[in-house]
C-alpha atoms as a PDB file:
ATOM      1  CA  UNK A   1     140.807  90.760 105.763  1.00  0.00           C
ATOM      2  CA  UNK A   2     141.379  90.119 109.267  1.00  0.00           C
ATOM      3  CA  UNK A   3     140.716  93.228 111.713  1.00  0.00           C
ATOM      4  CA  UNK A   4     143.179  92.778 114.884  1.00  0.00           C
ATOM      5  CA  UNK A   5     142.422  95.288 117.577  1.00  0.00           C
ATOM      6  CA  UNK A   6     145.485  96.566 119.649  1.00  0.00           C
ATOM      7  CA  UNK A   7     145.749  98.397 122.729  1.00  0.00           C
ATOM      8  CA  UNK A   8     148.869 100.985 123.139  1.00  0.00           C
ATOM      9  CA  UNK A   9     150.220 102.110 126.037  1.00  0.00           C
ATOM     10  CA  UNK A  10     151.760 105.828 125.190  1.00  0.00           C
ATOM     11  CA  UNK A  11     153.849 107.581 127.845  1.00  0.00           C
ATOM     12  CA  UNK A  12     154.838 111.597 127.015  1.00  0.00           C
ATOM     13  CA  UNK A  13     154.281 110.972 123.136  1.00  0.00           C
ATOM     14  CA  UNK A  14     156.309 107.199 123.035  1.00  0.00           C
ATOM     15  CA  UNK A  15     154.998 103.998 122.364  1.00  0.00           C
ATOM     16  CA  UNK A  16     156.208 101.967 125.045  1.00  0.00           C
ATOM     17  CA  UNK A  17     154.490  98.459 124.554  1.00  0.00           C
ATOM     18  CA  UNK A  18     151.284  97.072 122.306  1.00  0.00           C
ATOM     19  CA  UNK A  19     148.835  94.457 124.764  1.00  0.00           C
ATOM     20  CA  UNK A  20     146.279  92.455 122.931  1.00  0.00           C
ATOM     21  CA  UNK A  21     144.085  93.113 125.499  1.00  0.00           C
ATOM     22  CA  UNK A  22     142.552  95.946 127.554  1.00  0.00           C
ATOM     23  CA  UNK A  23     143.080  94.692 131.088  1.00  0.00           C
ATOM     24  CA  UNK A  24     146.787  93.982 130.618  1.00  0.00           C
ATOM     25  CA  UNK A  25     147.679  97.478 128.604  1.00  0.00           C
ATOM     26  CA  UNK A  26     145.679  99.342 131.945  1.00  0.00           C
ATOM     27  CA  UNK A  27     148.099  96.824 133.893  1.00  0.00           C
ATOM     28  CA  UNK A  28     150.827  98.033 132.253  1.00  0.00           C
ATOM     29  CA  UNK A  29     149.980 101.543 132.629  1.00  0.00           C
ATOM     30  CA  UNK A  30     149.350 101.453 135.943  1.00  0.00           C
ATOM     31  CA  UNK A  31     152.995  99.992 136.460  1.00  0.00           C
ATOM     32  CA  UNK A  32     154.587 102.915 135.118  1.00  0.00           C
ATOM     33  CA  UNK A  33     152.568 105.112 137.079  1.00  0.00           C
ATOM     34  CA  UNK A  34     154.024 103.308 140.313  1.00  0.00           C
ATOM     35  CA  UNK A  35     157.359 103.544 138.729  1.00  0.00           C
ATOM     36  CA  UNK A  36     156.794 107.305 138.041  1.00  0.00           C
ATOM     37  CA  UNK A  37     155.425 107.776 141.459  1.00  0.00           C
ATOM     38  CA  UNK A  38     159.052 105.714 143.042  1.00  0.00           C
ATOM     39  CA  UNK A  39     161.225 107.605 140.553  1.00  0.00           C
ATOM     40  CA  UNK A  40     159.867 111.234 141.804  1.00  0.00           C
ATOM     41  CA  UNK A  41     159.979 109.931 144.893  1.00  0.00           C
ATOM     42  CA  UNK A  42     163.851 108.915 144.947  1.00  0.00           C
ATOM     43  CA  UNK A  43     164.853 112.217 143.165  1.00  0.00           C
ATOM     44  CA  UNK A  44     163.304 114.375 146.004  1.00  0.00           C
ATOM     45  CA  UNK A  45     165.125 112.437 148.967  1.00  0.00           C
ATOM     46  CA  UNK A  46     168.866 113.142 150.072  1.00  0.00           C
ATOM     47  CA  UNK A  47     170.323 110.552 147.880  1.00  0.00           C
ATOM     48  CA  UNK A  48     172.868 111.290 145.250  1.00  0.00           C
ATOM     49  CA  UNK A  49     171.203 109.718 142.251  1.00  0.00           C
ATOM     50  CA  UNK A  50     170.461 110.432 138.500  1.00  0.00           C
ATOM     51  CA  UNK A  51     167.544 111.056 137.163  1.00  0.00           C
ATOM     52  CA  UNK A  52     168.191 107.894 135.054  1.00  0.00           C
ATOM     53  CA  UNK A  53     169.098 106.131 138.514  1.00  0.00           C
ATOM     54  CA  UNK A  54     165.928 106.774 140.196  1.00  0.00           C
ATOM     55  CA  UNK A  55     164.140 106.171 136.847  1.00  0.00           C
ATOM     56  CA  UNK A  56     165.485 103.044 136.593  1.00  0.00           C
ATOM     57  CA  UNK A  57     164.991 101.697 140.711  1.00  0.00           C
ATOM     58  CA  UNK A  58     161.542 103.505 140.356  1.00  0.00           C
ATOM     59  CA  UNK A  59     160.940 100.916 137.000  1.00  0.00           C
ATOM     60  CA  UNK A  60     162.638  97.914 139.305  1.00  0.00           C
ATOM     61  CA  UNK A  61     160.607  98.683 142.682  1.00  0.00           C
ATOM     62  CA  UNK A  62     156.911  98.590 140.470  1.00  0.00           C
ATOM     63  CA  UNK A  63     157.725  95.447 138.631  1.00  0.00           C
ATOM     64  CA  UNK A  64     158.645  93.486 142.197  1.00  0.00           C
ATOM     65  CA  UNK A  65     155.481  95.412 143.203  1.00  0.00           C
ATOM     66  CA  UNK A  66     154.910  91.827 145.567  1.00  0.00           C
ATOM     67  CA  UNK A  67     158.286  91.535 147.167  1.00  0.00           C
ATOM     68  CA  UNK A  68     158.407  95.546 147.955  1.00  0.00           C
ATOM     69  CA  UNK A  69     154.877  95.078 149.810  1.00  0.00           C
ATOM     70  CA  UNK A  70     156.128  91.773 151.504  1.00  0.00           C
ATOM     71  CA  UNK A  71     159.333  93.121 152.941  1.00  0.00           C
ATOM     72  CA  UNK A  72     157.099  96.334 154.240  1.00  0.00           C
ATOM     73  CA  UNK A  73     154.915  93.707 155.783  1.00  0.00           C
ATOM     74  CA  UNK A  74     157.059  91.593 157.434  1.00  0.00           C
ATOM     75  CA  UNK A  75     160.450  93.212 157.113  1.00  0.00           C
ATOM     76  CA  UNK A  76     161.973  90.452 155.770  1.00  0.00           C
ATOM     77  CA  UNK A  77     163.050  89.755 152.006  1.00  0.00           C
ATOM     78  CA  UNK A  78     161.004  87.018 150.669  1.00  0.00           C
ATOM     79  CA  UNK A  79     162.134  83.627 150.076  1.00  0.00           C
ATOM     80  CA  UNK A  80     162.338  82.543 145.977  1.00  0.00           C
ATOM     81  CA  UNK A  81     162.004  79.279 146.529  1.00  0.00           C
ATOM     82  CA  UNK A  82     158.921  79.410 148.834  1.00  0.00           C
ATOM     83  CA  UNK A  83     157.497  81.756 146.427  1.00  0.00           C
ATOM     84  CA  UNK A  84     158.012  79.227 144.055  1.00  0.00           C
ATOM     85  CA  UNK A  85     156.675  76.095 145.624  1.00  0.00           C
ATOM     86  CA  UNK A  86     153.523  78.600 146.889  1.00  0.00           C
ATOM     87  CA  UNK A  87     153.052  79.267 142.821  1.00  0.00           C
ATOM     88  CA  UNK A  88     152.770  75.610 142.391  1.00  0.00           C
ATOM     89  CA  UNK A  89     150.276  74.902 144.862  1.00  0.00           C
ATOM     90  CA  UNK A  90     148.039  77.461 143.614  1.00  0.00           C
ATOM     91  CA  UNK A  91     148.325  75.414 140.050  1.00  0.00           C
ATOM     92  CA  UNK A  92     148.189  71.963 141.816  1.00  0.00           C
ATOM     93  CA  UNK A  93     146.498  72.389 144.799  1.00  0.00           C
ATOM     94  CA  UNK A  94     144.988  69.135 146.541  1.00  0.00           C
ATOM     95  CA  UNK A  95     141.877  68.545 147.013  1.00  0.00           C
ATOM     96  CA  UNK A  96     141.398  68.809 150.662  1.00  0.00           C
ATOM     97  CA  UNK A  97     143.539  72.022 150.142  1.00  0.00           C
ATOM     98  CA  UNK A  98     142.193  73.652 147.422  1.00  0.00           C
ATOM     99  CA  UNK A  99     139.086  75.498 149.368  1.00  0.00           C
ATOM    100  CA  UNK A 100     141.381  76.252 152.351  1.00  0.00           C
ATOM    101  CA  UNK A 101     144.256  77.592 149.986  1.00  0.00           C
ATOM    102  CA  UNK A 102     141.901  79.916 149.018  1.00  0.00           C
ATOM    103  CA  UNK A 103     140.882  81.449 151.850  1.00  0.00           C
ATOM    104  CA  UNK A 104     143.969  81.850 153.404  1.00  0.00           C
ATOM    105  CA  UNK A 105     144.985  83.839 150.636  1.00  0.00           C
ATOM    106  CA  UNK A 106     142.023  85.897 150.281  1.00  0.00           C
ATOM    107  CA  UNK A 107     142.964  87.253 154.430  1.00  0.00           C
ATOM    108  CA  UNK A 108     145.956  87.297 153.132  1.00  0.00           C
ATOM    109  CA  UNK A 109     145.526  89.855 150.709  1.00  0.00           C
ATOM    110  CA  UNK A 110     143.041  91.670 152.584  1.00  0.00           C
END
């Protein structure tokens, strides 16, 4: 008998998803939070939305968690295709790159 442990994310009572592992069900979790925290957010400004409006731009805004906090960076959208070819240079990256990569990302970050 094989014993298969499972980790449950439960919002208000519902199952919403099953993660195999810890760290991605607390990632998940925390996603909805965000999406909680943008949907409350939307419903208490001046626009006319829904609730199931600003439920479901609250959902949309926490999953592109990385393009929301670029464009409040910069105030520009960001660029697919250099997100892209950035994602394939952190895969690939060359050898003379690979230590500098790094650490421009780290500041990055930061």
């Amino acid at each position: 008998m094989a014993v298969e442990t499972k980790f449950v994310v439960v919002r208000k009572g519902e199952e919403k998803m099953t993660f195999a592992s810890k760290k991605e069900a607390d990632a998940y979790d925390k996603m909805l939070d965000m999406a909680e925290a943008f949907s409350d957010w939307l419903l208490q400004s001046n626009l006319e939305l829904d609730e199931t409006q600003a439920e479901s731009m609250g959902l949309f805004f926490a999953e592109q968690k990385e393009a929301v906090q670029h464009i409040l960076r910069t105030s520009k959208v960001p660029d697919a295709d250099a997100n892209a070819e950035s994602d394939k240079a952190e895969i690939q990256p060359d050898a003379e790159n690979a230590v500098s990569e790094k650490k421009i990302r780290a500041v990055k970050a930061a």
